[in-house]
Protein backbone atom coordinates (compact mmCIF):
# COMPACT_ATOMS: atom_id res chain seq x y z
CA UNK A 1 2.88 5.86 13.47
CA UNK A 2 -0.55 7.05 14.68
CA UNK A 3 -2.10 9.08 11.53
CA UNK A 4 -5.65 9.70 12.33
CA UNK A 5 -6.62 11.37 9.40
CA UNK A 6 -5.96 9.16 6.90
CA UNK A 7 -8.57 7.81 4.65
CA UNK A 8 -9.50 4.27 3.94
CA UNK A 9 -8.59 2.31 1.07
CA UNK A 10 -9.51 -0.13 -1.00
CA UNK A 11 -6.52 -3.11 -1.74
CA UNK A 12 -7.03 -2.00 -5.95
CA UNK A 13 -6.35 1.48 -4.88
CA UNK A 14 -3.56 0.37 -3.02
CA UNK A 15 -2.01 -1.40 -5.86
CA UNK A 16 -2.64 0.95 -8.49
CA UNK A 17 -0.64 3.65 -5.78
CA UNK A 18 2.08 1.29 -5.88
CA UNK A 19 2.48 0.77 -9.39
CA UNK A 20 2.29 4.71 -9.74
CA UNK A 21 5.23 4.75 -6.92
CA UNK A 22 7.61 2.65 -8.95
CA UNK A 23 6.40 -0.41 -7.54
CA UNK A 24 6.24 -3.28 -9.60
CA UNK A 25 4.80 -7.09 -8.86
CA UNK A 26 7.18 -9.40 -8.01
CA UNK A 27 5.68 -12.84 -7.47
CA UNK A 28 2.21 -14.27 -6.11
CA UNK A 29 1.43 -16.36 -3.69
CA UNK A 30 -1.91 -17.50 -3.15
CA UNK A 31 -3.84 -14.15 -2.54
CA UNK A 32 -0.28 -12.69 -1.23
CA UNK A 33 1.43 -10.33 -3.93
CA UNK A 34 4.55 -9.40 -3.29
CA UNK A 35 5.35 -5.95 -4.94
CA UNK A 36 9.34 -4.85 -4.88
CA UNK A 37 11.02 -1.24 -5.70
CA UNK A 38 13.83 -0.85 -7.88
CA UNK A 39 15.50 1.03 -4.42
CA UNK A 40 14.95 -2.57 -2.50
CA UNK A 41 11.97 -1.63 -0.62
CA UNK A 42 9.04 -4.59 -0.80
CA UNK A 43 5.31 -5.02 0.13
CA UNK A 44 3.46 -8.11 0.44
CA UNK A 45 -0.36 -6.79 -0.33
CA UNK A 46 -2.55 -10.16 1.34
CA UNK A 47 -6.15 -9.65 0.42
CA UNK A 48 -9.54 -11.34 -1.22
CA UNK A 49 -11.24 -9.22 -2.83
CA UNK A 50 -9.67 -6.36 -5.01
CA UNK A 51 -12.97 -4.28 -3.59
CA UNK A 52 -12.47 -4.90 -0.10
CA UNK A 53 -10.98 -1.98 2.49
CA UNK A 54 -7.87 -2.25 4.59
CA UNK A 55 -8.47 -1.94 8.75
CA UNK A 56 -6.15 0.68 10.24
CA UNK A 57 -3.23 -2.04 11.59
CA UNK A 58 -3.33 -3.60 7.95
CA UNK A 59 -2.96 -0.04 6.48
CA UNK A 60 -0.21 1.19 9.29
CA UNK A 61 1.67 -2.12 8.28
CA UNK A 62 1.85 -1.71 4.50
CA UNK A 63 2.44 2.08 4.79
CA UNK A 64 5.65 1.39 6.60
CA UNK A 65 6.67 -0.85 4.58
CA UNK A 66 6.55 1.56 1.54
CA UNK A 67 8.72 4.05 3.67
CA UNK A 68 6.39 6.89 1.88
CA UNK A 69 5.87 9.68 4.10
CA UNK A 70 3.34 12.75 4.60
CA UNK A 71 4.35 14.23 1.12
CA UNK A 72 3.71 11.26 -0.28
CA UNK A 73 0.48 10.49 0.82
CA UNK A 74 -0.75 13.72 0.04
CA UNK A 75 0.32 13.72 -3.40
CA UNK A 76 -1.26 9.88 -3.80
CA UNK A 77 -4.25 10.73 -1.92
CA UNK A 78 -4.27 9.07 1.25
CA UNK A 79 -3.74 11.77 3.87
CA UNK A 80 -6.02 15.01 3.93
């Protein structure tokens, strides 16, 4: 899933995108949250500091993850 264009993002984004999505936090662990869909899909979001960005391989990970595809990152602002 190479996707070139797509912007970087911070992990709050990320989580607030989630939430948006449906998603809703499951348990914590440490700095891991684990974030679960009513449809059985789950994301563990690992991360410091709610400011910090994502690298690509973090972002390609967590995007599968979330099964959400171009539409989808359109509409939540990811992908130009």
């Amino acid at each position: 899933m190479t996707r070139p264009e797509l912007r970087g993002i911070t992990v709050g984004e990320f989580i607030r995108a989630l939430e948006r999505e449906g998603f809703y936090l499951d348990r914590t662990r440490g700095s891991h949250l684990r974030y679960r869909n009513a449809d059985g899909r789950q994301v563990t979001v690992a991360f410091h500091r709610s400011g910090a960005t994502f690298g690509k391989a973090m972002l390609h990970s967590l995007l599968r993850a979330t099964r959400w595809n171009d539409e989808d990152l359109r509409r939540i602002g990811l992908l130009d």
